[in-house]
PDB file of N, CA and C in Angstrom:
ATOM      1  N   UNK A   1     100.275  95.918 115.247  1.00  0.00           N
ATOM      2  CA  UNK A   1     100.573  96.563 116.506  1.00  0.00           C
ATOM      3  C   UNK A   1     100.145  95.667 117.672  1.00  0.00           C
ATOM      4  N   UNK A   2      99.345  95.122 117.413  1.00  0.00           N
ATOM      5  CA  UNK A   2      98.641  94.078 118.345  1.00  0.00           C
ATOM      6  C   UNK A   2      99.699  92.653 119.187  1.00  0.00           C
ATOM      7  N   UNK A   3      99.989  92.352 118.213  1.00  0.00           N
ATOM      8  CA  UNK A   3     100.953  91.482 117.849  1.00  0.00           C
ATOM      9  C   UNK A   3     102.129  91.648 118.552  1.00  0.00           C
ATOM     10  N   UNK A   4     102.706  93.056 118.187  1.00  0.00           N
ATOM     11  CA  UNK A   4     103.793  93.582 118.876  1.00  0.00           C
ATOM     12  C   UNK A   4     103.796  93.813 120.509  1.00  0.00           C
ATOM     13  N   UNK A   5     102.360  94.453 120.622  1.00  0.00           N
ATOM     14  CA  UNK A   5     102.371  94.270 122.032  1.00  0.00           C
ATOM     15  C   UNK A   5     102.091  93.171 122.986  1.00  0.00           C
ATOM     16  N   UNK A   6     101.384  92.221 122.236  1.00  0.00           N
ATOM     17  CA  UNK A   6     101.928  90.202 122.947  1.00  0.00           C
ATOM     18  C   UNK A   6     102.965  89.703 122.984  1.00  0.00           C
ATOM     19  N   UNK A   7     103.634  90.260 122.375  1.00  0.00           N
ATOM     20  CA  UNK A   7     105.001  90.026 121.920  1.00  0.00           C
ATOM     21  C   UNK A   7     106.113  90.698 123.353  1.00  0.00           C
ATOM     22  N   UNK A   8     105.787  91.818 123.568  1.00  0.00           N
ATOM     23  CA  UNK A   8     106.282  92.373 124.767  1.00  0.00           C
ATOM     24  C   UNK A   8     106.552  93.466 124.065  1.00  0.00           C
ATOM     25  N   UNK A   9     105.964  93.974 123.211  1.00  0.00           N
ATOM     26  CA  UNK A   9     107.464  95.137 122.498  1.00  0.00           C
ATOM     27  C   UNK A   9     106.841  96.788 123.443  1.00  0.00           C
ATOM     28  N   UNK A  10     107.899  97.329 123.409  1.00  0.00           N
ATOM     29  CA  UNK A  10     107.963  98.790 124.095  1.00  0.00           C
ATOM     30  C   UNK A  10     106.275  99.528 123.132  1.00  0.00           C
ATOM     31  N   UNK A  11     106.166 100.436 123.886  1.00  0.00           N
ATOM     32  CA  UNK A  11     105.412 101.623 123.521  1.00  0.00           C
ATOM     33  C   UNK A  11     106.020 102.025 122.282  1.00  0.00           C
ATOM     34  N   UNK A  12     106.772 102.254 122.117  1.00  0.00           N
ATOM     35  CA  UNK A  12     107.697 102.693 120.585  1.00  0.00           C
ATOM     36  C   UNK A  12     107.558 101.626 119.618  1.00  0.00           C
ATOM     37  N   UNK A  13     107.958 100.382 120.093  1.00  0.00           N
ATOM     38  CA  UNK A  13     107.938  99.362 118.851  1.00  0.00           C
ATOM     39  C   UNK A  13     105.972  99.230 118.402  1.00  0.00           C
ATOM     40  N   UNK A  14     105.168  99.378 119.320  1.00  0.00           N
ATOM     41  CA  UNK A  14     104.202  99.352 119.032  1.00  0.00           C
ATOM     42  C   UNK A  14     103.597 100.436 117.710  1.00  0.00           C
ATOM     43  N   UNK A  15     103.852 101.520 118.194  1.00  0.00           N
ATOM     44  CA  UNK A  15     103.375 102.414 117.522  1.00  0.00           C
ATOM     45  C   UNK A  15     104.052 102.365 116.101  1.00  0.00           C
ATOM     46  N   UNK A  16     105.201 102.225 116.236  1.00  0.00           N
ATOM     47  CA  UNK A  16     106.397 101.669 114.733  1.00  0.00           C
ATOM     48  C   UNK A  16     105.325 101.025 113.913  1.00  0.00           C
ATOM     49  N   UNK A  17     104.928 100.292 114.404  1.00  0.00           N
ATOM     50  CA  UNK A  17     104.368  98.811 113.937  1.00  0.00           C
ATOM     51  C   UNK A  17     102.891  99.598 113.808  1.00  0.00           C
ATOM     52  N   UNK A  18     102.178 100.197 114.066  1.00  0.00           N
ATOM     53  CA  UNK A  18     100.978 100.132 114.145  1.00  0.00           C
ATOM     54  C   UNK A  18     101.573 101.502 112.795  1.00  0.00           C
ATOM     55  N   UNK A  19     102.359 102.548 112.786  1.00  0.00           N
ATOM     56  CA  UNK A  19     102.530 103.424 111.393  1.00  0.00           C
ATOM     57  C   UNK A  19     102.950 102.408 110.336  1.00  0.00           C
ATOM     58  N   UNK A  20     103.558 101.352 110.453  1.00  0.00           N
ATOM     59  CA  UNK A  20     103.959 100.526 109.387  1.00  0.00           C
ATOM     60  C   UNK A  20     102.683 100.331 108.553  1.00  0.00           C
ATOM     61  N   UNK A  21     101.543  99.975 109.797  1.00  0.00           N
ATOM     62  CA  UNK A  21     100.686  98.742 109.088  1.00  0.00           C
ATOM     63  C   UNK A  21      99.634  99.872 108.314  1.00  0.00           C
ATOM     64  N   UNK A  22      99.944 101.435 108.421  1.00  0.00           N
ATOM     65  CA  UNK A  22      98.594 102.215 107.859  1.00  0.00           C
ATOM     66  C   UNK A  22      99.544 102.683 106.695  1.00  0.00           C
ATOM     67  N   UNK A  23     100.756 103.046 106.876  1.00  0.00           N
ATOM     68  CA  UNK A  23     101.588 104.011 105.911  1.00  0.00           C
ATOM     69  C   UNK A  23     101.780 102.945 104.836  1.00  0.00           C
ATOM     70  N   UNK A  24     101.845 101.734 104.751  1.00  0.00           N
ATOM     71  CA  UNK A  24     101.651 101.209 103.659  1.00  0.00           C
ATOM     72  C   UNK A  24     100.710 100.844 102.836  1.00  0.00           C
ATOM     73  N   UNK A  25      99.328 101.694 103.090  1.00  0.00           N
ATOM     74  CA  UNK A  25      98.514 101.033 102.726  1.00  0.00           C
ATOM     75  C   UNK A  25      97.744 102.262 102.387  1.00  0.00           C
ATOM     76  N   UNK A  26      98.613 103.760 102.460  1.00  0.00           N
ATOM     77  CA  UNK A  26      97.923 104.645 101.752  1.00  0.00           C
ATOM     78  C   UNK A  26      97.101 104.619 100.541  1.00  0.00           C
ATOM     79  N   UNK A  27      96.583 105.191 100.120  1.00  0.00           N
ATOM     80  CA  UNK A  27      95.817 105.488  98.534  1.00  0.00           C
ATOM     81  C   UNK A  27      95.257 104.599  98.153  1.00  0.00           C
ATOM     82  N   UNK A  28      95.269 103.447  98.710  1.00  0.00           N
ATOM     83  CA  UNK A  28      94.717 101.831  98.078  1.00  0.00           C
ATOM     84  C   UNK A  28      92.861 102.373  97.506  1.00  0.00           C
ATOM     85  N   UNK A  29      93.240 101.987  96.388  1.00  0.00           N
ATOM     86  CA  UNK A  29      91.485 101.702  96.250  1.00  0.00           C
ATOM     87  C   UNK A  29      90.336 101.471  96.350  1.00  0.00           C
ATOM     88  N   UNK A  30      89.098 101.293  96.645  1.00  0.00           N
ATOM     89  CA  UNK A  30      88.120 100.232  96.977  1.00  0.00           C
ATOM     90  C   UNK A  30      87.327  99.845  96.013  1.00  0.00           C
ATOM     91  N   UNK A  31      87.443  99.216  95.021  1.00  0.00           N
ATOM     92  CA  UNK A  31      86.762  98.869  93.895  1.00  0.00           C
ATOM     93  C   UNK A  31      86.489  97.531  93.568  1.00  0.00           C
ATOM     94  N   UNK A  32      85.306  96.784  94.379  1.00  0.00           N
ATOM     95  CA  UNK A  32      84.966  95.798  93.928  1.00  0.00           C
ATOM     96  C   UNK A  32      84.400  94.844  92.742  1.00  0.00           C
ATOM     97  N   UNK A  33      85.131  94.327  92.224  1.00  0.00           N
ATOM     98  CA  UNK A  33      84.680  93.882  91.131  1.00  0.00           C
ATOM     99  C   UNK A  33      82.577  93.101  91.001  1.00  0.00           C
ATOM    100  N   UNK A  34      81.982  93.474  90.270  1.00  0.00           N
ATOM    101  CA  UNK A  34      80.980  93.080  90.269  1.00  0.00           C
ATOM    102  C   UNK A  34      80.240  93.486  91.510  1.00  0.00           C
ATOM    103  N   UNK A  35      80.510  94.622  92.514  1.00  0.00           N
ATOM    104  CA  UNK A  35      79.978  94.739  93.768  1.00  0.00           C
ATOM    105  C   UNK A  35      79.970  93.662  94.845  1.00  0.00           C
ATOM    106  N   UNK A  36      81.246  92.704  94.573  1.00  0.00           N
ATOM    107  CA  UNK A  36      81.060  91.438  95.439  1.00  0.00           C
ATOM    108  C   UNK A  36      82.481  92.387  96.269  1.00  0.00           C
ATOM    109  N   UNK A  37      82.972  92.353  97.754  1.00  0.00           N
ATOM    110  CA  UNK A  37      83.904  92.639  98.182  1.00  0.00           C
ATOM    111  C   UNK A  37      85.128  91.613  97.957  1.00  0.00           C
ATOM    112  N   UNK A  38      84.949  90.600  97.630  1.00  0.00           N
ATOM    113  CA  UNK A  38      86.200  89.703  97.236  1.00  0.00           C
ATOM    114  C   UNK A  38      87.620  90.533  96.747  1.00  0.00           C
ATOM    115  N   UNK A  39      87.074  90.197  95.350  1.00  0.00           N
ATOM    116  CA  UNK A  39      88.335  91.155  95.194  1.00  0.00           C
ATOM    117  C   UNK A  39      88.140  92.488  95.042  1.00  0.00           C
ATOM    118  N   UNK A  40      88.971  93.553  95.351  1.00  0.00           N
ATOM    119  CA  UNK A  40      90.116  92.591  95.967  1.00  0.00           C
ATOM    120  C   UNK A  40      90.042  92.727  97.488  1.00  0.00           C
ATOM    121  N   UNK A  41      88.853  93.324  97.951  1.00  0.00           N
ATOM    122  CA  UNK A  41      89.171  93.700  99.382  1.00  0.00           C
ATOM    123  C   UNK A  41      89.554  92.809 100.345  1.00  0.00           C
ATOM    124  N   UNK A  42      88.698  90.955 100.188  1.00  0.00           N
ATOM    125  CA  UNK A  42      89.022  90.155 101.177  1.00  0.00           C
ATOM    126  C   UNK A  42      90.127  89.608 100.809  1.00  0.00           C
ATOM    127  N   UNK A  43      90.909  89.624  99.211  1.00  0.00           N
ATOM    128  CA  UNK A  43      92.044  89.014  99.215  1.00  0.00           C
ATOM    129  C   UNK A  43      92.865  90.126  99.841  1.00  0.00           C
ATOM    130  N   UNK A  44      92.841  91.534  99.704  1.00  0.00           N
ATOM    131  CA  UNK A  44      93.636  92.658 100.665  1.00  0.00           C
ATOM    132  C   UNK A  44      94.068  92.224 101.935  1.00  0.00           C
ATOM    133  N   UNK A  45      92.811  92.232 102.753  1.00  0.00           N
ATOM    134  CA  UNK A  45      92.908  91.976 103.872  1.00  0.00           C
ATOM    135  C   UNK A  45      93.498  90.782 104.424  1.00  0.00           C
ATOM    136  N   UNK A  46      94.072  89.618 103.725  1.00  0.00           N
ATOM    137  CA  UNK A  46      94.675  88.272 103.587  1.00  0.00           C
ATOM    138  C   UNK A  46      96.385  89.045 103.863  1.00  0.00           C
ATOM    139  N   UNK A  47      96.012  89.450 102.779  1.00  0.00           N
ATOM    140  CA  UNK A  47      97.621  90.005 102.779  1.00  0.00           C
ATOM    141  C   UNK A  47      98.111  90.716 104.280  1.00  0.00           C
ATOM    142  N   UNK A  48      97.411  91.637 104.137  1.00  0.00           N
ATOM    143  CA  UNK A  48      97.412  92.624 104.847  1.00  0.00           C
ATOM    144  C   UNK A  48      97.942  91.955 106.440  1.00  0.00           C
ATOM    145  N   UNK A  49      97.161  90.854 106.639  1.00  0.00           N
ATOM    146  CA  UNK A  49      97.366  90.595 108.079  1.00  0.00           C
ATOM    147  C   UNK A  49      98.906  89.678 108.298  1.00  0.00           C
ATOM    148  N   UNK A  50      99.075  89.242 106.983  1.00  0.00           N
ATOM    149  CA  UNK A  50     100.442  88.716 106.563  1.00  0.00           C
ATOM    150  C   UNK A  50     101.606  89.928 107.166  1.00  0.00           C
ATOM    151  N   UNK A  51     101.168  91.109 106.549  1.00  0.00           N
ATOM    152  CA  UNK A  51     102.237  92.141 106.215  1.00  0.00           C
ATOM    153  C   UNK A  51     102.145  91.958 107.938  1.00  0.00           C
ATOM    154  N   UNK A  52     100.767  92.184 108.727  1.00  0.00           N
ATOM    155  CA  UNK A  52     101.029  93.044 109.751  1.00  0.00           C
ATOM    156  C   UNK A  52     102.241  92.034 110.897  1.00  0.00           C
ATOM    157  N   UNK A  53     101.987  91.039 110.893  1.00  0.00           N
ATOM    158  CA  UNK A  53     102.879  90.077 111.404  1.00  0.00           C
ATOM    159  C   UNK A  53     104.426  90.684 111.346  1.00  0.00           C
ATOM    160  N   UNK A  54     104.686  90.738 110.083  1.00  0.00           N
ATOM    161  CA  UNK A  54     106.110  91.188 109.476  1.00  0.00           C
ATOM    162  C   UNK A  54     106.136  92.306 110.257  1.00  0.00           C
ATOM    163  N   UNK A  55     105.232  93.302 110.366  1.00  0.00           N
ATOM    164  CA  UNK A  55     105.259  94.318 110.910  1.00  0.00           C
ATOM    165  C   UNK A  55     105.748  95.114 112.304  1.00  0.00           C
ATOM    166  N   UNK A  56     105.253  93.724 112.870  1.00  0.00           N
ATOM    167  CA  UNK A  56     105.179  93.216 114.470  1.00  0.00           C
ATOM    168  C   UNK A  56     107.200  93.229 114.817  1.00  0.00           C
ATOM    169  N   UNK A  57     107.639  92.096 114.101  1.00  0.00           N
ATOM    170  CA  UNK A  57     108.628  91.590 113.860  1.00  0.00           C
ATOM    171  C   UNK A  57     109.815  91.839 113.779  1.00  0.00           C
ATOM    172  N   UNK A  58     109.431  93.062 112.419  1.00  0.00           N
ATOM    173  CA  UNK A  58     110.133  94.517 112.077  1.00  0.00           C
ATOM    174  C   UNK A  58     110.647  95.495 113.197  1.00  0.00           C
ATOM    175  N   UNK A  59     109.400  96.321 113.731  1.00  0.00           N
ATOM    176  CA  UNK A  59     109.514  97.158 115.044  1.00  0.00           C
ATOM    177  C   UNK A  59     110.484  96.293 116.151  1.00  0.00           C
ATOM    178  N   UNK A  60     109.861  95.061 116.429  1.00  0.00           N
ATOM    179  CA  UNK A  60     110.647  94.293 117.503  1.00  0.00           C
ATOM    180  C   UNK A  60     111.945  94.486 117.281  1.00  0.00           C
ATOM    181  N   UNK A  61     112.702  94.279 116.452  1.00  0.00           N
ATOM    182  CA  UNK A  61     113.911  94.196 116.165  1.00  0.00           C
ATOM    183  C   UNK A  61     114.448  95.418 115.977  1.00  0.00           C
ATOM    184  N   UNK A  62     113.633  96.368 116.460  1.00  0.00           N
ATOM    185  CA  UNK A  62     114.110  97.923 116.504  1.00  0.00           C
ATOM    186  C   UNK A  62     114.249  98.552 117.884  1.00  0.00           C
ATOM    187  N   UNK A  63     114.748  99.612 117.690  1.00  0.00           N
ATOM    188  CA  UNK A  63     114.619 100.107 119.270  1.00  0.00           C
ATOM    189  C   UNK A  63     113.176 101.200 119.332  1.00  0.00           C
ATOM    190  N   UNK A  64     112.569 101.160 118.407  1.00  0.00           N
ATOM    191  CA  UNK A  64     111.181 101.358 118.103  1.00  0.00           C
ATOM    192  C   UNK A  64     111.239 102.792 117.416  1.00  0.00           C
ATOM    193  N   UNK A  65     112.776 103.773 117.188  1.00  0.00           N
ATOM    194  CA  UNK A  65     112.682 105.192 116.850  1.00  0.00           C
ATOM    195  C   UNK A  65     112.000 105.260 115.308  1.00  0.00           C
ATOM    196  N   UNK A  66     111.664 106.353 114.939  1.00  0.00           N
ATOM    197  CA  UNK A  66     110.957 105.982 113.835  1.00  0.00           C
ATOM    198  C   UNK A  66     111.159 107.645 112.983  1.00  0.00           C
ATOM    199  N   UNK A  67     110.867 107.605 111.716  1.00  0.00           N
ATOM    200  CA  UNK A  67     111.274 108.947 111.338  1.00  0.00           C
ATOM    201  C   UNK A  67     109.523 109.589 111.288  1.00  0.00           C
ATOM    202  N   UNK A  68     108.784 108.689 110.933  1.00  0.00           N
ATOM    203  CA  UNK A  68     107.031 109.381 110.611  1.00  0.00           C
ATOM    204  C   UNK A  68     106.608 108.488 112.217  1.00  0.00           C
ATOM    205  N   UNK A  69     105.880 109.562 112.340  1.00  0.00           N
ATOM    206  CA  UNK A  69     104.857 109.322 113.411  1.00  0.00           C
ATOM    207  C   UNK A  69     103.323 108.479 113.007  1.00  0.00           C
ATOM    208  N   UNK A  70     103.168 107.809 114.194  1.00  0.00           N
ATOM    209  CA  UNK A  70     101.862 106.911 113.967  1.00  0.00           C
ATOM    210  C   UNK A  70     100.437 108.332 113.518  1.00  0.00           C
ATOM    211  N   UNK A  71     100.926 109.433 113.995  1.00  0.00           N
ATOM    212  CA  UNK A  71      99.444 110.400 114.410  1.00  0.00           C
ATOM    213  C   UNK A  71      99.570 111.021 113.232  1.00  0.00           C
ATOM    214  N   UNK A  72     100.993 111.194 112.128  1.00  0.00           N
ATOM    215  CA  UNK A  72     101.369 111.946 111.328  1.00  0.00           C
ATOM    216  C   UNK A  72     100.904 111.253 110.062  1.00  0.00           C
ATOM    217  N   UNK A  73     100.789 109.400 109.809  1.00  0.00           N
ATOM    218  CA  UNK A  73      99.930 108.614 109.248  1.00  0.00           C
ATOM    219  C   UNK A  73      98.537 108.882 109.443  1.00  0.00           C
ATOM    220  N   UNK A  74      97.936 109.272 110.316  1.00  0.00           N
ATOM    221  CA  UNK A  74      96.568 109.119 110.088  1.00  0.00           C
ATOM    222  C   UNK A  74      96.426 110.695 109.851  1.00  0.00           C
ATOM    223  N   UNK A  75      96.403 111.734 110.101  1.00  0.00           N
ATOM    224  CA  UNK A  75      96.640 112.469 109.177  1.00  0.00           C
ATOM    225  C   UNK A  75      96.658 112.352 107.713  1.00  0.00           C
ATOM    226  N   UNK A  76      97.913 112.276 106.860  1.00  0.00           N
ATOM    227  CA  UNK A  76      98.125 112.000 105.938  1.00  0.00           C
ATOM    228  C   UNK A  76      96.749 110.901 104.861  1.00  0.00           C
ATOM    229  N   UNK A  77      96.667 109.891 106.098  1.00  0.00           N
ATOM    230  CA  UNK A  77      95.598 108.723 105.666  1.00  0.00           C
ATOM    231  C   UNK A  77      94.034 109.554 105.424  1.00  0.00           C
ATOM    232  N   UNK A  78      93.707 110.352 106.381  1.00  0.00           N
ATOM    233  CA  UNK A  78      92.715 111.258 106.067  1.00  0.00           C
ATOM    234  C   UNK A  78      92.639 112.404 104.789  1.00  0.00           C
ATOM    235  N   UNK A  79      93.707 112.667 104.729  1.00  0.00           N
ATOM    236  CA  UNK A  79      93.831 113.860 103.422  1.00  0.00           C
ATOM    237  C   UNK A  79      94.016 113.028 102.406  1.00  0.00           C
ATOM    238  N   UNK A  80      94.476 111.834 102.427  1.00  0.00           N
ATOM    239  CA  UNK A  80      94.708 110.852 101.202  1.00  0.00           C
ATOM    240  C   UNK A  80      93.020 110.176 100.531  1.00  0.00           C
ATOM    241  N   UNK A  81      92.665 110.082 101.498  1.00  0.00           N
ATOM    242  CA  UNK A  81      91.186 109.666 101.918  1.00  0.00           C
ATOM    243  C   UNK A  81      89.888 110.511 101.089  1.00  0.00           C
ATOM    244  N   UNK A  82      90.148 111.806 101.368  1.00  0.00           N
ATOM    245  CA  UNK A  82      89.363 112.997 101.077  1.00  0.00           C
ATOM    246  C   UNK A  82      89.837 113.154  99.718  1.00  0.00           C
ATOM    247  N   UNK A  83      91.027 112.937  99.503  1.00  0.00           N
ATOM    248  CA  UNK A  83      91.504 113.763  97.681  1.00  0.00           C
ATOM    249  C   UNK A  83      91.261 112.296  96.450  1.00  0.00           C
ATOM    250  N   UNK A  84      91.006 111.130  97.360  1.00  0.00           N
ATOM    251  CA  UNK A  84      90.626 109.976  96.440  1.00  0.00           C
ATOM    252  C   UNK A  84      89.395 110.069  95.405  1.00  0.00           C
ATOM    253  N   UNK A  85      89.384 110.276  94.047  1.00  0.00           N
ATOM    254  CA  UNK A  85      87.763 110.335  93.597  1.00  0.00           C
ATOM    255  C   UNK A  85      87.163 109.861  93.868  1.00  0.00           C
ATOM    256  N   UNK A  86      85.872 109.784  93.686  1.00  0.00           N
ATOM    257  CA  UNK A  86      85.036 109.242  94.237  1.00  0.00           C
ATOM    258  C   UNK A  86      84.646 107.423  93.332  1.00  0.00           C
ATOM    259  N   UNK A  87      85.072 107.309  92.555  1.00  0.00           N
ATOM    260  CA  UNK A  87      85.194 106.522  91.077  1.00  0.00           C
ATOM    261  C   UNK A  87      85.655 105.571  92.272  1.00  0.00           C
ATOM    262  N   UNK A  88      86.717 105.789  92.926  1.00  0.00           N
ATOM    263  CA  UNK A  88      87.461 104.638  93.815  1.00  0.00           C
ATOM    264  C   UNK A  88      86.933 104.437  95.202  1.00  0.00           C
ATOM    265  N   UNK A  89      85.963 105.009  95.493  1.00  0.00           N
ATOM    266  CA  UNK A  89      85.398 104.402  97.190  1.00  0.00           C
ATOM    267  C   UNK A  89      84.596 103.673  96.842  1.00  0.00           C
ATOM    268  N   UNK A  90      84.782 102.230  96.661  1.00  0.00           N
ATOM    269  CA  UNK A  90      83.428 101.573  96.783  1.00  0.00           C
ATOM    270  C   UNK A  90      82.054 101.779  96.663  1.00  0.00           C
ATOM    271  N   UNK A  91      82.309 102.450  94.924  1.00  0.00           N
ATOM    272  CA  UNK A  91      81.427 102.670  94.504  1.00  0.00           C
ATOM    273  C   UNK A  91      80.869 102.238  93.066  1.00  0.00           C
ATOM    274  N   UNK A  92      81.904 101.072  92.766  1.00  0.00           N
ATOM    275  CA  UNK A  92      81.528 100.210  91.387  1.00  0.00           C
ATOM    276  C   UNK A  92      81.581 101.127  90.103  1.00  0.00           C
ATOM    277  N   UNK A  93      82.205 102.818  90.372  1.00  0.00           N
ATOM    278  CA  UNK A  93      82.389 103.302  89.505  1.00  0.00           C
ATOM    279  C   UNK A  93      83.327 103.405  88.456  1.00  0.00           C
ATOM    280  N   UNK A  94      84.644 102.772  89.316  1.00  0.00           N
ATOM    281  CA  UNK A  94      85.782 102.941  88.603  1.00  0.00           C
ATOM    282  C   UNK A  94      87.042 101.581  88.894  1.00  0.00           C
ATOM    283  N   UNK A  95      88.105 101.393  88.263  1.00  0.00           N
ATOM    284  CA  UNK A  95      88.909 100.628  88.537  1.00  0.00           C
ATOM    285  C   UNK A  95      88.576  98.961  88.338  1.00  0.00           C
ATOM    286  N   UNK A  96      88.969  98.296  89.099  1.00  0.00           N
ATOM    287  CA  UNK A  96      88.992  96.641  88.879  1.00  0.00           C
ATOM    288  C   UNK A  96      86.948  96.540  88.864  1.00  0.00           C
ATOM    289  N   UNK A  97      86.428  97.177  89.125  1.00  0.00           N
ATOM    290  CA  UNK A  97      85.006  96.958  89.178  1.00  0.00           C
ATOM    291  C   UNK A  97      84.680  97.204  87.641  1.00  0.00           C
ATOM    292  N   UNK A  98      85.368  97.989  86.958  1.00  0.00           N
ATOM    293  CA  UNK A  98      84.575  98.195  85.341  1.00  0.00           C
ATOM    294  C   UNK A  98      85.125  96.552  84.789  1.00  0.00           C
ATOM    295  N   UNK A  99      86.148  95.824  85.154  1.00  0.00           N
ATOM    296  CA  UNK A  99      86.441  95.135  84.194  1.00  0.00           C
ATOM    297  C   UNK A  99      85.272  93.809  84.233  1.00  0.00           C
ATOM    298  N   UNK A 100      85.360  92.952  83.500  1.00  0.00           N
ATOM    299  CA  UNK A 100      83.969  91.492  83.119  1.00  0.00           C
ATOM    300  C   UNK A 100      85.001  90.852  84.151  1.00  0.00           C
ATOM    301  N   UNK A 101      84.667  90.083  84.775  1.00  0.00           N
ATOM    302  CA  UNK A 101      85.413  89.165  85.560  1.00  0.00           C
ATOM    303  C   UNK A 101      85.011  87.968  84.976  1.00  0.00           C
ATOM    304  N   UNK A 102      84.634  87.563  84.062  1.00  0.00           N
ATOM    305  CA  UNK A 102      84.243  86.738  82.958  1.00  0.00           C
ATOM    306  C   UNK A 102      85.192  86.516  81.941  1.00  0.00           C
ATOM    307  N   UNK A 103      85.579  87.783  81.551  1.00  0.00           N
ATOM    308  CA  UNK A 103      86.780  88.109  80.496  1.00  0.00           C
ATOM    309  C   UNK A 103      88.371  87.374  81.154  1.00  0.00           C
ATOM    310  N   UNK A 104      88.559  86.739  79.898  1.00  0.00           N
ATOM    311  CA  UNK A 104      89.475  85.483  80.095  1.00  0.00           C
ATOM    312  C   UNK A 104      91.062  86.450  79.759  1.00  0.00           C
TER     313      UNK A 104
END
């Protein structure tokens, strides 16, 4: 969204862009392997800033209308948030954190 608005883009393309960059990134996990945040969170966030570019880019080339709302994402991102077990918040309980990162 940031991006979009250096860019010049409308109030609309912004917000486009700023629901792009959360609505794709619902339900994601947080499960660090070995309790190190690496993976995958800092390789996530690699990506992530990749996507948001695209994101930027995307909206621009729109007239910014959109069918989900930016406010209707965070919403959603909150109830997605709350119904996640707990195994998956960054808590080394569950997911890519049980596996040996040793194991070939």
């Amino acid at each position: 969204a940031a991006v979009c608005q250096l860019l010049g883009g409308t109030i609309h393309q912004i917000e486009y862009a700023a629901e792009m960059g959360l609505e794709h990134h619902l339900g994601l996990t947080c499960d660090p392997m070995m309790g190190l945040v690496q993976i995958p969170c800092i390789e996530r966030n690699a990506m992530a800033s990749m996507r948001a570019l695209d994101h930027a880019v995307f909206s621009m080339m729109s007239d910014g209308r959109h069918k989900v709302s930016f406010d209707s994402v965070v919403d959603v991102m909150m109830e997605t948030g709350q119904a996640l077990p707990s195994l998956y918040r960054e808590t080394s309980k569950g997911g890519l954190a049980l596996l040996d990162r040793n194991q070939n």
